[in-house]
C-alpha atoms as a PDB file:
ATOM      1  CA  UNK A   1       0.000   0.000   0.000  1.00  0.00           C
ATOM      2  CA  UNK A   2       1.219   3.424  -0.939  1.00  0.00           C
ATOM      3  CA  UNK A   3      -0.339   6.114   1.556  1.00  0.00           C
ATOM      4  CA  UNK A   4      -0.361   9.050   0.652  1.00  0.00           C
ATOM      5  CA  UNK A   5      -1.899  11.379   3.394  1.00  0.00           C
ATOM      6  CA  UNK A   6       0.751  12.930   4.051  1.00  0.00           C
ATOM      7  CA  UNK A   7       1.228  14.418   0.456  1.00  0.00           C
ATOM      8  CA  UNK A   8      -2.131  15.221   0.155  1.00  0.00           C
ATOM      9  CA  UNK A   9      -1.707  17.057   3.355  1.00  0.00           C
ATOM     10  CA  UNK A  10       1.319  19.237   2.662  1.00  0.00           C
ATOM     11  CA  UNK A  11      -0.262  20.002  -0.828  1.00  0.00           C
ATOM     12  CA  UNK A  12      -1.446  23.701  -1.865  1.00  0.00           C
ATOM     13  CA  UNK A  13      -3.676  21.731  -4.341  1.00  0.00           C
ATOM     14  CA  UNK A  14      -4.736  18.083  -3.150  1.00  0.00           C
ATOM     15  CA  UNK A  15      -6.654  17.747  -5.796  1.00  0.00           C
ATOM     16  CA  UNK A  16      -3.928  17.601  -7.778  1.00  0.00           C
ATOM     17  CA  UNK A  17      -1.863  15.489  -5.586  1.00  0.00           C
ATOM     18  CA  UNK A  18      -4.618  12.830  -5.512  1.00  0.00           C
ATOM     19  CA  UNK A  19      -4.356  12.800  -9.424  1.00  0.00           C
ATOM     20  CA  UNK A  20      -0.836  12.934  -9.658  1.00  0.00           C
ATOM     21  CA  UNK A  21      -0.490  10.157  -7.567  1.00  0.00           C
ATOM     22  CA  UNK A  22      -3.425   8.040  -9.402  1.00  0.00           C
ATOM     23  CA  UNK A  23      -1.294   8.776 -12.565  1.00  0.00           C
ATOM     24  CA  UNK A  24       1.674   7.501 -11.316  1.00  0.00           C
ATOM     25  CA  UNK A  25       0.349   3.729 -10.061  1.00  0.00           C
ATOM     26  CA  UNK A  26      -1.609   3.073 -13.028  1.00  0.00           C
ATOM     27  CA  UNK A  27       1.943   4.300 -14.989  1.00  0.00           C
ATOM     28  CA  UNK A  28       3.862   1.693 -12.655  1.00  0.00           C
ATOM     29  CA  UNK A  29       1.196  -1.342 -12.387  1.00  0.00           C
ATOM     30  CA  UNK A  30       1.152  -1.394 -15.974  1.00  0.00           C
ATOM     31  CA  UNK A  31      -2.346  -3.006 -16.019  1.00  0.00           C
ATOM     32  CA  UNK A  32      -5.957  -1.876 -15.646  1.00  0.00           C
ATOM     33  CA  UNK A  33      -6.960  -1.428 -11.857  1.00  0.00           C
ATOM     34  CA  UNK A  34     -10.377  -1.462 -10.425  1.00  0.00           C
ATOM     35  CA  UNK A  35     -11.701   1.832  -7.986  1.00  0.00           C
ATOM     36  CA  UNK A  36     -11.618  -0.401  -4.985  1.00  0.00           C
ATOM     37  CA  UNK A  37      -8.131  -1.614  -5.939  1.00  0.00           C
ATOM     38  CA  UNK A  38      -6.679   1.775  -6.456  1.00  0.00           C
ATOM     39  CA  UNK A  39      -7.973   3.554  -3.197  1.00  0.00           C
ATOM     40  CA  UNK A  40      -6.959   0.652  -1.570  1.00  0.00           C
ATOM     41  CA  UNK A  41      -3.204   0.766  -2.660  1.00  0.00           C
ATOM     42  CA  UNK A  42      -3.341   4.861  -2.196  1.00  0.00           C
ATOM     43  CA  UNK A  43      -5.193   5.208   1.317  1.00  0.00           C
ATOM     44  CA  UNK A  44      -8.117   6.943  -0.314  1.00  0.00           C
ATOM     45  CA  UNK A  45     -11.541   6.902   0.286  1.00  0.00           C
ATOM     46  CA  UNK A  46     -13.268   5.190  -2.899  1.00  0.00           C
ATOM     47  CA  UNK A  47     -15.453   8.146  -3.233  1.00  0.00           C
ATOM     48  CA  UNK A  48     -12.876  10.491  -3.724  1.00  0.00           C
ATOM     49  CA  UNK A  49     -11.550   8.410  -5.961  1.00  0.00           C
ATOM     50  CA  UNK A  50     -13.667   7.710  -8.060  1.00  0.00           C
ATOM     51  CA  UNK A  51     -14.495  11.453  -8.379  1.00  0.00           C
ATOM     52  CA  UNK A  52     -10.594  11.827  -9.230  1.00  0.00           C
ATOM     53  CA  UNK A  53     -10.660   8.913 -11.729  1.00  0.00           C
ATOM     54  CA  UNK A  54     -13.874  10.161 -13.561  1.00  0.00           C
ATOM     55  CA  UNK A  55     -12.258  13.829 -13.464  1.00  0.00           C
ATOM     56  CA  UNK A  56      -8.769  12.020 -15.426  1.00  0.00           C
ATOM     57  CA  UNK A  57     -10.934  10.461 -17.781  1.00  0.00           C
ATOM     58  CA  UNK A  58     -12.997  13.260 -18.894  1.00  0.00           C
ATOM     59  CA  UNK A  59      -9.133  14.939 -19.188  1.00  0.00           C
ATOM     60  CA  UNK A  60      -8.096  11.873 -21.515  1.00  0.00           C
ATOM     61  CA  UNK A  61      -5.484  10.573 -19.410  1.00  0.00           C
ATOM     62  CA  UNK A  62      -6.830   7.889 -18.176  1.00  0.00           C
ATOM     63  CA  UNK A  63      -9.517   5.124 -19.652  1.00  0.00           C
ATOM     64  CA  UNK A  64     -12.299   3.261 -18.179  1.00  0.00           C
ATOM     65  CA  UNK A  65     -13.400  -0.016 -19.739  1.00  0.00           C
ATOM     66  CA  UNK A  66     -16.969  -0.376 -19.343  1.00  0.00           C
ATOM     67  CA  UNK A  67     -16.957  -4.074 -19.423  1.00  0.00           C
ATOM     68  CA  UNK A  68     -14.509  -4.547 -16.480  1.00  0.00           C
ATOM     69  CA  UNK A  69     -14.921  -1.773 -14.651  1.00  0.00           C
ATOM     70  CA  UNK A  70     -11.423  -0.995 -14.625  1.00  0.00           C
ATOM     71  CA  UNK A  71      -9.065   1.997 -15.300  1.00  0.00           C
ATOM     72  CA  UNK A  72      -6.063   2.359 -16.979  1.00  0.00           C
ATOM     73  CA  UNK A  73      -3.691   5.210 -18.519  1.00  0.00           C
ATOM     74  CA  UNK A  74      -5.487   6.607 -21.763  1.00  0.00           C
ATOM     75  CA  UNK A  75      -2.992   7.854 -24.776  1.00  0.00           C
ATOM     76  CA  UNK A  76      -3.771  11.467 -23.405  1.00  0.00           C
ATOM     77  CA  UNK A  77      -0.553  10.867 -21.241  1.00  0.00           C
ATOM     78  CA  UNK A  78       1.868  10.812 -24.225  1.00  0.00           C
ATOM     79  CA  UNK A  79       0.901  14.657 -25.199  1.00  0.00           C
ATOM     80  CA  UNK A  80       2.401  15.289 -21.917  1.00  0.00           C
ATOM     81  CA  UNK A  81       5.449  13.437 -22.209  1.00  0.00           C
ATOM     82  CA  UNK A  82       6.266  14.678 -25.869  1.00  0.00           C
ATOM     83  CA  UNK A  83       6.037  17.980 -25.028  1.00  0.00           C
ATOM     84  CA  UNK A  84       8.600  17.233 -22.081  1.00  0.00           C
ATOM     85  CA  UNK A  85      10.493  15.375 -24.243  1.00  0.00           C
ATOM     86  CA  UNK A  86      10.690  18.169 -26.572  1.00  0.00           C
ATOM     87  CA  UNK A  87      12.303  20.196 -24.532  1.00  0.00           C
ATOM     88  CA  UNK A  88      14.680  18.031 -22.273  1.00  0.00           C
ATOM     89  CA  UNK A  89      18.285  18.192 -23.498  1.00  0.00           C
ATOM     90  CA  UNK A  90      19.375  16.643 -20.790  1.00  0.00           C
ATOM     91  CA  UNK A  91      18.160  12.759 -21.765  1.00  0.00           C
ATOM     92  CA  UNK A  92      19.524  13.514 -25.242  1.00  0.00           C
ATOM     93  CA  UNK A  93      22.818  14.589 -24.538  1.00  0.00           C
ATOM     94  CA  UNK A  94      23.079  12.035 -21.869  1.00  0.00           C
ATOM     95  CA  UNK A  95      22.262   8.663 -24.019  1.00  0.00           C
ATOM     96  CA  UNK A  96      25.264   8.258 -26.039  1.00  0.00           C
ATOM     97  CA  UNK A  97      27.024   8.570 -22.574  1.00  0.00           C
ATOM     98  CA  UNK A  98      25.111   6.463 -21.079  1.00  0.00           C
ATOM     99  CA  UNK A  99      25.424   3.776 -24.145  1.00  0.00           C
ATOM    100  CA  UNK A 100      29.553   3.982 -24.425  1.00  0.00           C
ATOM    101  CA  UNK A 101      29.691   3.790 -20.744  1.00  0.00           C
ATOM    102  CA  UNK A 102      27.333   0.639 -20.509  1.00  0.00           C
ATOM    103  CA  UNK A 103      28.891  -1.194 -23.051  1.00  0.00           C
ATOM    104  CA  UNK A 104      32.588  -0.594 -21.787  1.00  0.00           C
ATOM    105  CA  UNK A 105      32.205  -0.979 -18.093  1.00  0.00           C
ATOM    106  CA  UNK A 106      28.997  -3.453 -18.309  1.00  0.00           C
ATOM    107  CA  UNK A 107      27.538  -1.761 -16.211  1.00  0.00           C
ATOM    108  CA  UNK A 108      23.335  -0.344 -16.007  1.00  0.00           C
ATOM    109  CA  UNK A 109      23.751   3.362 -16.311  1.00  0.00           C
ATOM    110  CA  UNK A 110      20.972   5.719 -15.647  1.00  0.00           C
ATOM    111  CA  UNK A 111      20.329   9.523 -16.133  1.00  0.00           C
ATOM    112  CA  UNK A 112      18.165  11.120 -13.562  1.00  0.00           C
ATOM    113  CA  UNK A 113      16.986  14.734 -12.847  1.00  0.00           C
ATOM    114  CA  UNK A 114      16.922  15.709  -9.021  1.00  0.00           C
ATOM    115  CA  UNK A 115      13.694  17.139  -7.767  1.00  0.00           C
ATOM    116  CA  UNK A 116      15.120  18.937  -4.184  1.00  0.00           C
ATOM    117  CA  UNK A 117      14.774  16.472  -1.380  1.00  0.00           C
ATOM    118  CA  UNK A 118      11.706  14.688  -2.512  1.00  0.00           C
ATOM    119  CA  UNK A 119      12.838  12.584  -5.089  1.00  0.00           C
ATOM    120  CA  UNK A 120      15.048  11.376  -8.485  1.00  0.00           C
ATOM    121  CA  UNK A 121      12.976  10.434 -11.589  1.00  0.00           C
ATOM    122  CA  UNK A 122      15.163   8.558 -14.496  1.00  0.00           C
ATOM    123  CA  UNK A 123      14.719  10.369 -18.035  1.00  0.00           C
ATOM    124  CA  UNK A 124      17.523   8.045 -19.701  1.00  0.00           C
ATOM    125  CA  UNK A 125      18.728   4.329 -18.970  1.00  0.00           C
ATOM    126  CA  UNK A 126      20.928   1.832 -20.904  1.00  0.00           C
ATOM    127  CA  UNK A 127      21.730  -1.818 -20.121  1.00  0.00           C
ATOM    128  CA  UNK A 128      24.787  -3.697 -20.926  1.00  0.00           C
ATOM    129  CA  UNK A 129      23.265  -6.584 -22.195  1.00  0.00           C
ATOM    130  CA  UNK A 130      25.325  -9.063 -19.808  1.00  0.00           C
ATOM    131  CA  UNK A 131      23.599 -10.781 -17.287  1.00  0.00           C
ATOM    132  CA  UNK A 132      23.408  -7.952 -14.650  1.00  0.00           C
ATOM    133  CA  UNK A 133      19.997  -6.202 -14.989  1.00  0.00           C
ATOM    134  CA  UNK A 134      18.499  -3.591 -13.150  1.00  0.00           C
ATOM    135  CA  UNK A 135      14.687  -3.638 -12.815  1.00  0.00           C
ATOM    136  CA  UNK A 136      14.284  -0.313 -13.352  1.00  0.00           C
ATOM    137  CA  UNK A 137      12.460   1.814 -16.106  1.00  0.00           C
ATOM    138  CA  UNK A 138      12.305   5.293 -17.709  1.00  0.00           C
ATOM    139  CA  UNK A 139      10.299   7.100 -15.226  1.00  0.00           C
ATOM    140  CA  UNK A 140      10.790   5.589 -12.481  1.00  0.00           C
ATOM    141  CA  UNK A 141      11.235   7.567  -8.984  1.00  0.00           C
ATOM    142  CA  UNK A 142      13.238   6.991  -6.166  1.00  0.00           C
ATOM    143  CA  UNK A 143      13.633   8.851  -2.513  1.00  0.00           C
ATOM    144  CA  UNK A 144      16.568  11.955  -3.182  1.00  0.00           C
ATOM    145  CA  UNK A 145      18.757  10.703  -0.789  1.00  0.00           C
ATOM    146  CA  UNK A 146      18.951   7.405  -1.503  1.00  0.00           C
ATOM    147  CA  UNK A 147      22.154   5.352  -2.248  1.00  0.00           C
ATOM    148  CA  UNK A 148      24.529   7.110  -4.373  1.00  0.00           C
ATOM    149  CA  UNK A 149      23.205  10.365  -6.017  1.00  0.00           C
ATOM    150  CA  UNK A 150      21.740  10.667  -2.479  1.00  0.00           C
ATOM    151  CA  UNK A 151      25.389  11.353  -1.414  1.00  0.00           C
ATOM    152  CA  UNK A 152      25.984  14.020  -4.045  1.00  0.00           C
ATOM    153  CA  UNK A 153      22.431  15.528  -3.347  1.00  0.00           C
ATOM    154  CA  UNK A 154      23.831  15.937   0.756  1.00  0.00           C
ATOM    155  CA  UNK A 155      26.914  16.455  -0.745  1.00  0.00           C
ATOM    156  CA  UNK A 156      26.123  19.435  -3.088  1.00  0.00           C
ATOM    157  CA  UNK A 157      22.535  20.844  -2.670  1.00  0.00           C
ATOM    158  CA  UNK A 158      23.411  23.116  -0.184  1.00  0.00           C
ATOM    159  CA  UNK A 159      20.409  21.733   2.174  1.00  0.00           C
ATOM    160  CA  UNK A 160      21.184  22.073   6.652  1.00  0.00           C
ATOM    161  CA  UNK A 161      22.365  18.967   8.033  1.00  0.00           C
ATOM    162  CA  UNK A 162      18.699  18.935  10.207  1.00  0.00           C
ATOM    163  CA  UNK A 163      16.525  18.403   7.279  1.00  0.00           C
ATOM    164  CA  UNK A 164      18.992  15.762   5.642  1.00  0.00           C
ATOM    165  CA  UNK A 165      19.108  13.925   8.720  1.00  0.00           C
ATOM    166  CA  UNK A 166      15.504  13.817   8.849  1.00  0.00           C
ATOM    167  CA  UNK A 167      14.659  12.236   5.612  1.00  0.00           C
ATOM    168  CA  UNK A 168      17.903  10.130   5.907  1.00  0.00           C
ATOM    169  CA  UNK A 169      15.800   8.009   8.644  1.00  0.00           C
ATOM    170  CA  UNK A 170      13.358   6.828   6.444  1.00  0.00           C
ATOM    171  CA  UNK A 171      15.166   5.712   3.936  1.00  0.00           C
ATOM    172  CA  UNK A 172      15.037   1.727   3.104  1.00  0.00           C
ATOM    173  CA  UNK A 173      18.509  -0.168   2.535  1.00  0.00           C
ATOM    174  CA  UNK A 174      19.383  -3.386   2.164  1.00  0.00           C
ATOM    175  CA  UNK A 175      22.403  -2.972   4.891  1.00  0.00           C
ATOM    176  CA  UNK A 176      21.731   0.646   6.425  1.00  0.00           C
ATOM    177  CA  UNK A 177      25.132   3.054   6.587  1.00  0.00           C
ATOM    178  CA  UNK A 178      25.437   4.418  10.114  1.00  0.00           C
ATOM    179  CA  UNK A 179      24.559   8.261   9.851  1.00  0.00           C
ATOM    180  CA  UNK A 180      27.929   9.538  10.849  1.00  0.00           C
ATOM    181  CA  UNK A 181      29.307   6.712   7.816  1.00  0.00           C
ATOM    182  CA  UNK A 182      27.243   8.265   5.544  1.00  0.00           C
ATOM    183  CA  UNK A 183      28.401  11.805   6.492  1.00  0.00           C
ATOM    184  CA  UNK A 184      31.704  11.115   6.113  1.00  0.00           C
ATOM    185  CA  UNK A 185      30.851   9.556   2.451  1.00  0.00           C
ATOM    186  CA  UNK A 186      28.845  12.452   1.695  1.00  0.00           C
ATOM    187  CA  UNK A 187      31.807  15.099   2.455  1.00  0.00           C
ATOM    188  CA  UNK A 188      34.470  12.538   0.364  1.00  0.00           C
ATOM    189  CA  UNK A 189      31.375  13.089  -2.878  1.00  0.00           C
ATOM    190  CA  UNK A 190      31.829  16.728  -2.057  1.00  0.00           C
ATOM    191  CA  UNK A 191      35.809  16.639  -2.326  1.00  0.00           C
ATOM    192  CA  UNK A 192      35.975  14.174  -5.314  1.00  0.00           C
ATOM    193  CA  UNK A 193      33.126  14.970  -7.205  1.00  0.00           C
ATOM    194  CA  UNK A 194      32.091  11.468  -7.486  1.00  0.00           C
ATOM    195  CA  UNK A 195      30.009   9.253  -4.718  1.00  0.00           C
ATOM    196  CA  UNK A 196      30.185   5.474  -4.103  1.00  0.00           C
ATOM    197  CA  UNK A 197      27.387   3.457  -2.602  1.00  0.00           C
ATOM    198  CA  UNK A 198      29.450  -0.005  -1.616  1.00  0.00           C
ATOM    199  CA  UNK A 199      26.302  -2.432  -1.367  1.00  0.00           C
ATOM    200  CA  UNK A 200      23.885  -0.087   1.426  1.00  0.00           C
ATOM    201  CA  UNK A 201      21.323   0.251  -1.120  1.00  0.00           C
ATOM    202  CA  UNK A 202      21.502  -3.039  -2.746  1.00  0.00           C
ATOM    203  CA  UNK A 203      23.109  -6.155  -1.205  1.00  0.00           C
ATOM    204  CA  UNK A 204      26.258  -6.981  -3.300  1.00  0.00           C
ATOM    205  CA  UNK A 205      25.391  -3.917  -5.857  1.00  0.00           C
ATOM    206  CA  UNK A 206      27.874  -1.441  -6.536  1.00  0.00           C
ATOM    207  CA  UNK A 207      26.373   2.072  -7.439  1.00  0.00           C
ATOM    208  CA  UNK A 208      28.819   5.189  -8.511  1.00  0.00           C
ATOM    209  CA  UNK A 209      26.761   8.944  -9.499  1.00  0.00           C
ATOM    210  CA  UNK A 210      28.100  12.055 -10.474  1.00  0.00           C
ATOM    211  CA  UNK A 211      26.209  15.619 -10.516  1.00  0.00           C
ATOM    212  CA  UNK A 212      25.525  17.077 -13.382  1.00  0.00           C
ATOM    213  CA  UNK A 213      25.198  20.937 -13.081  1.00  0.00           C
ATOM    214  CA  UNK A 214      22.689  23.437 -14.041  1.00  0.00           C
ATOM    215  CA  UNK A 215      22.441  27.178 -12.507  1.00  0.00           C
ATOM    216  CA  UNK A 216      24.756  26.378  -9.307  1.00  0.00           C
ATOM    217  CA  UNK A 217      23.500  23.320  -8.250  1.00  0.00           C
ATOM    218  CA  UNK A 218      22.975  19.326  -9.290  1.00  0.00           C
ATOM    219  CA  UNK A 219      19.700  19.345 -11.765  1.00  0.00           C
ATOM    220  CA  UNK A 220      21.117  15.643 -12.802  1.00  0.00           C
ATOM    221  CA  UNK A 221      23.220  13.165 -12.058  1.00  0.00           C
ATOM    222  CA  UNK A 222      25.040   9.779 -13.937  1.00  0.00           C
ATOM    223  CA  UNK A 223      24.730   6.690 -12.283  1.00  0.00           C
ATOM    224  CA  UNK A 224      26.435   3.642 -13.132  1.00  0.00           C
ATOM    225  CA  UNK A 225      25.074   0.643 -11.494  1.00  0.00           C
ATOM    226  CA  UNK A 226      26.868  -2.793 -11.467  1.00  0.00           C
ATOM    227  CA  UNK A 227      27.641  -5.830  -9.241  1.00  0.00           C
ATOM    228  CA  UNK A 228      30.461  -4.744  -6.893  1.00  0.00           C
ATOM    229  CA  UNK A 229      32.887  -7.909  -6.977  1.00  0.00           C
ATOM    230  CA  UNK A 230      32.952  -7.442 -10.827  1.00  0.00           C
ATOM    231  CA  UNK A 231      33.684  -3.532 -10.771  1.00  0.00           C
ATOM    232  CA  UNK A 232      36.233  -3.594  -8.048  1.00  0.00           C
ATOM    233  CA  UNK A 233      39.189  -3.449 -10.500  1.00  0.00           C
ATOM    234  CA  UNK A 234      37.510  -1.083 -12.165  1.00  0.00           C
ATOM    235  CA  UNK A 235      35.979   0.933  -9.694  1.00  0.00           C
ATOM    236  CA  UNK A 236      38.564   4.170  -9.844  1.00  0.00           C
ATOM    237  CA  UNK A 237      38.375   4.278 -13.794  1.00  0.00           C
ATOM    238  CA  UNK A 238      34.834   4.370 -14.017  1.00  0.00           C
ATOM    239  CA  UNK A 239      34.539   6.303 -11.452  1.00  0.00           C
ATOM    240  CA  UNK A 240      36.459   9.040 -13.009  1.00  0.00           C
ATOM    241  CA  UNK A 241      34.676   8.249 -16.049  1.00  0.00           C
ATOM    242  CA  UNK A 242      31.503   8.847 -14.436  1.00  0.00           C
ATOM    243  CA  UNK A 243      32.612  12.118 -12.927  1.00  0.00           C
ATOM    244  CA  UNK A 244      34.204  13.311 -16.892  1.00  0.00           C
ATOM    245  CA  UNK A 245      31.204  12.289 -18.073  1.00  0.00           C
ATOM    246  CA  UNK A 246      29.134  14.241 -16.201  1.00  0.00           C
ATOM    247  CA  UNK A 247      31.299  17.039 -16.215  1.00  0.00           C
ATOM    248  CA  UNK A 248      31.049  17.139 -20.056  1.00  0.00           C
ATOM    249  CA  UNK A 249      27.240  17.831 -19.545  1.00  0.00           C
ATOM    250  CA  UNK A 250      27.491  19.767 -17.387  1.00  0.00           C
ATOM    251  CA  UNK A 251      29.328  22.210 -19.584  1.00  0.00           C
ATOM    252  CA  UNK A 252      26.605  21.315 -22.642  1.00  0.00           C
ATOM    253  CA  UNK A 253      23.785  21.922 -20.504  1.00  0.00           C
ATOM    254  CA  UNK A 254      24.750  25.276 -19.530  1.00  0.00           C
ATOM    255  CA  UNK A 255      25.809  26.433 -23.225  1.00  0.00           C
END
């Protein structure tokens, strides 16, 4: 179940948080869902709901099938994400990057854009092919401070150490970092450029980011993702990679 009271609480327009957040589990279920089913996994009442369902539907975005009673996204979605697309340089630039990166180091390697301290959303991906995989998708969001790009977030957001610690502790790893651990990997991001998350987030899983800049602060980051006995020989080349890599955006974005 994915609550979301607290959201809708700290909204200036629930209405729109309710939506948003309908949007985004019919985006990541990937199959129709029923009213019942939806409030259910969102902590709604079905009422309210429904009246945000019927409201999406009338809007295109999402489609009811009479015969099942069930909702899904509706191709009203994809006007959205073309115009974004349109306009994003930053997955673009990114993918050939992200390709040469994946197929030298083997590695998963992601592109994300930082949203503050809420979250990370990926706008580019690429796989190795080899039998490492990352179930992960275009789209997909993640808490901001999580495993590595959390580090350069800490690291280079200019956010008080009170407010990081507080959405530190409810972060989900598979082998938690002790706080004052973390701290001390967060200022070695901040005097390398580069952050490592050694198997915290994922058991076994090596994860390396770099920012990418944009007006003063990180509005990206490159993250190469890959199983951390295989890297280990590897780790300080692609880690500078990485970093170059990112750097070179950087300097794109910002032309």
């Amino acid at each position: 179940m994915i609550d979301i009271t607290d959201t809708v609480r700290a909204s200036k327009a629930p209405a729109i948080a309710r939506a948003a957040a309908v949007l985004r589990l019919l985006g990541k279920r990937g199959a129709p869902m029923g009213v019942q089913a939806i409030a259910r996994e969102l902590g709604l009442v079905p009422s309210t709901c429904l009246y945000v369902l019927r409201a999406l539907v009338a809007e295109e975005l999402v489609a009811f099938d009479a015969d099942t009673k069930r909702y899904a996204l509706d191709a009203g979605v994809l006007t959205l994400a073309r115009a974004w697309l349109r306009k994003d340089r930053f997955s673009d630039l990114a993918q050939p990057a992200l390709d040469r990166l994946a197929r030298e180091f083997g590695t998963t390697m992601l592109g994300v854009q930082v949203f503050g301290l809420d979250h990370i959303i990926v706008t580019a991906m690429s796989q190795s092919g080899q039998n490492f995989q990352l179930s992960t998708q275009v789209g997909s969001r993640f808490p901001a401070l999580v495993s590595a790009t959390g580090r350069c977030i800490a690291a280079f957001g200019g956010y008080g150490e009170e407010e990081i610690e507080s959405r530190f502790a409810q972060l989900r790893w598979d082998e938690a970092p002790d706080w004052e651990d973390w701290l001390a990997q967060v200022e070695d991001a901040r005097q390398t450029g580069v952050a490592v998350d050694a198997g915290n987030y994922i058991a076994g899983v090596t994860v390396i980011a770099a920012p990418v800049w944009k007006g003063g602060r990180p509005s990206h980051a490159l993250v190469a993702i890959g199983i951390g006995a295989s890297l280990r020989s590897e780790l300080p080349r692609l880690k500078w990679t990485v970093k170059s890599a990112a750097q070179s955006l950087s300097e794109q974005i910002e032309e």
